[in-house]
Protein backbone atom coordinates (compact mmCIF):
# COMPACT_ATOMS: atom_id res chain seq x y z
CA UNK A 1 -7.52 11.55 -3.39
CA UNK A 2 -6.87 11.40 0.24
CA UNK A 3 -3.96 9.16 1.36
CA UNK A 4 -5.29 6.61 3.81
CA UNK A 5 -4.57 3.25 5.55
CA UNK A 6 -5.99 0.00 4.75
CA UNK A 7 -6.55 -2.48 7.08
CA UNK A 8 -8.65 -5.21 4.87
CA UNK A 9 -7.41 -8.73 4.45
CA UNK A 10 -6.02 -8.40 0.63
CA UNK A 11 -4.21 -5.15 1.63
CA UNK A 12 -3.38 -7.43 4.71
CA UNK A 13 -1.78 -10.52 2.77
CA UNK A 14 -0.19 -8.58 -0.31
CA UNK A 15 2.10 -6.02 1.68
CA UNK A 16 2.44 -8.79 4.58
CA UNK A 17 1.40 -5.68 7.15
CA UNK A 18 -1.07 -4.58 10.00
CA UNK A 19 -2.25 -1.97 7.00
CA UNK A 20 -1.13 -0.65 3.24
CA UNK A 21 -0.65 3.20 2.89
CA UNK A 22 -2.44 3.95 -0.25
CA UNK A 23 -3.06 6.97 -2.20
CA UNK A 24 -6.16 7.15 -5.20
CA UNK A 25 -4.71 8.16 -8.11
CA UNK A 26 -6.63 9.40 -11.13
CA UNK A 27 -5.76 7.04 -14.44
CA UNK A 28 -4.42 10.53 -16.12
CA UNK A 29 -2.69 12.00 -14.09
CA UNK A 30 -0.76 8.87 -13.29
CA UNK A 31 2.44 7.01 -15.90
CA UNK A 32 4.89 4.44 -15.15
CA UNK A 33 8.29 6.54 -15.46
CA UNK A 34 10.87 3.85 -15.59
CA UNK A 35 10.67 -0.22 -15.65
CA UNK A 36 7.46 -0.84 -17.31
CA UNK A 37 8.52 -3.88 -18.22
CA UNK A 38 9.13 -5.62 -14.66
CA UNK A 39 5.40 -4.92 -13.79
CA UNK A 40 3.47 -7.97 -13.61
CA UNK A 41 -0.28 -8.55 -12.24
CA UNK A 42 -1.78 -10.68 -9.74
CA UNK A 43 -5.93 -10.63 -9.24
CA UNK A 44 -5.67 -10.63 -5.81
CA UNK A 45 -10.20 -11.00 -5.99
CA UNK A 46 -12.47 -10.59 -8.74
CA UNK A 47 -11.66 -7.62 -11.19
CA UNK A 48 -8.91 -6.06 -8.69
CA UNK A 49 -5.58 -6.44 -9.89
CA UNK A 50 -2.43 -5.64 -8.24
CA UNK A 51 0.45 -4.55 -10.18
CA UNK A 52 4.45 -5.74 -8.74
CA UNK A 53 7.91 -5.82 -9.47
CA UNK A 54 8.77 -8.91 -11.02
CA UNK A 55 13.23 -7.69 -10.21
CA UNK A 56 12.25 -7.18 -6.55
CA UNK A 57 9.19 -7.74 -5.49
CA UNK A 58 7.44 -4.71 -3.91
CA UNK A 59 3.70 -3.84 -4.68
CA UNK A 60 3.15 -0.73 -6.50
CA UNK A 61 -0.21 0.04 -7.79
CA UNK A 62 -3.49 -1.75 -7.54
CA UNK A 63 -6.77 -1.65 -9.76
CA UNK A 64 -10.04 -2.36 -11.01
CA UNK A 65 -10.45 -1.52 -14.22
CA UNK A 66 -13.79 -0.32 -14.19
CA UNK A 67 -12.92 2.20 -12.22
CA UNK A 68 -11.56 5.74 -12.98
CA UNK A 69 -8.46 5.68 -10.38
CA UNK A 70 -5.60 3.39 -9.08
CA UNK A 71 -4.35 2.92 -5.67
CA UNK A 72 -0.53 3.85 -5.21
CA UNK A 73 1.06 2.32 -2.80
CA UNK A 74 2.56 5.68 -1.19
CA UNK A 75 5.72 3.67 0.91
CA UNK A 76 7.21 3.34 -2.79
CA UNK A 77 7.47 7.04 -3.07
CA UNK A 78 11.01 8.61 -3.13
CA UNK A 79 9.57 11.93 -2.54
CA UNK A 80 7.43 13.20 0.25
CA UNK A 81 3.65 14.01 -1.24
CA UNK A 82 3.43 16.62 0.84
CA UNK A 83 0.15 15.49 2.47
CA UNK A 84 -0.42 13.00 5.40
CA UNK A 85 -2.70 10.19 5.78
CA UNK A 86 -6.36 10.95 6.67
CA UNK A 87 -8.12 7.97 8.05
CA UNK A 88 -7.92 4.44 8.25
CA UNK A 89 -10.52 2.01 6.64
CA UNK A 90 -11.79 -1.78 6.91
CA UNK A 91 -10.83 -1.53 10.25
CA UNK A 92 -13.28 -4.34 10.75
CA UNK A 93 -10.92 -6.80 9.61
CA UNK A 94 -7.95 -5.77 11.85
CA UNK A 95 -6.47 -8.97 14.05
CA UNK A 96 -6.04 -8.38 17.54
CA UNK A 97 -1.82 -9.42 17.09
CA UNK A 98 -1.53 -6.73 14.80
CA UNK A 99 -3.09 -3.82 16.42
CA UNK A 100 -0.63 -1.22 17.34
CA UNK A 101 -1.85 0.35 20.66
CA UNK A 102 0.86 3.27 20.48
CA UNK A 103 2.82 1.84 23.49
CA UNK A 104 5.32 -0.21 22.15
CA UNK A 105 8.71 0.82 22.60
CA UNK A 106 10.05 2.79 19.32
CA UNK A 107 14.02 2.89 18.29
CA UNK A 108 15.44 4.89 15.68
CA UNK A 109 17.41 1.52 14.14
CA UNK A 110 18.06 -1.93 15.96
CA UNK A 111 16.75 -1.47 19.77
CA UNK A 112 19.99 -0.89 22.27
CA UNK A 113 22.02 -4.53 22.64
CA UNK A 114 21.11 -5.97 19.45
């Protein structure tokens, strides 16, 4: 599934961002490799559950059941996908402090005198 960016309040409040990056993932073509057993859940709202490191933190996967797919969170990749995000959605709930109008400065680290 396409790899998009999230802009609705839960994606909002549990990666403490403008947006989550997020990736649909078919159930079977998608297994926990390593540390199983630091993923805990959280129901962020009714039947969606989002799966997280209980060692560090960081958000990994969320859910409904119900449905056929997961969403990866695709910043917790190591690897590149080798496909780039396609659109943005729930745009509608964007706050006007977090909107990134392209012309802020950018820096490769810490900006110059810091």
């Amino acid at each position: 599934m396409a790899i998009e960016h999230c802009h609705c309040r839960t994606c909002r409040k549990a990666h403490a961002s403008a947006y989550a990056t997020t990736a649909g993932i078919m159930r079977e073509h998608f297994r926990w490799v390593s540390g199983e057993e630091n993923v805990r859940t959280y129901e962020s709202s009714p039947g969606k559950f989002r799966r997280f490191c209980s060692r560090c933190g960081t958000h990994l996967v969320a859910e409904r059941p119900v449905q056929p797919h997961l969403f990866l969170g695709v910043a917790t990749l190591d690897d590149d996908p080798g496909v780039r995000p396609a659109l943005h959605i729930w745009t509608s709930a964007d706050v006007p402090w977090l909107v990134d109008g392209g012309d802020l400065s950018r820096y490769p680290e810490w900006e110059p005198g810091r």
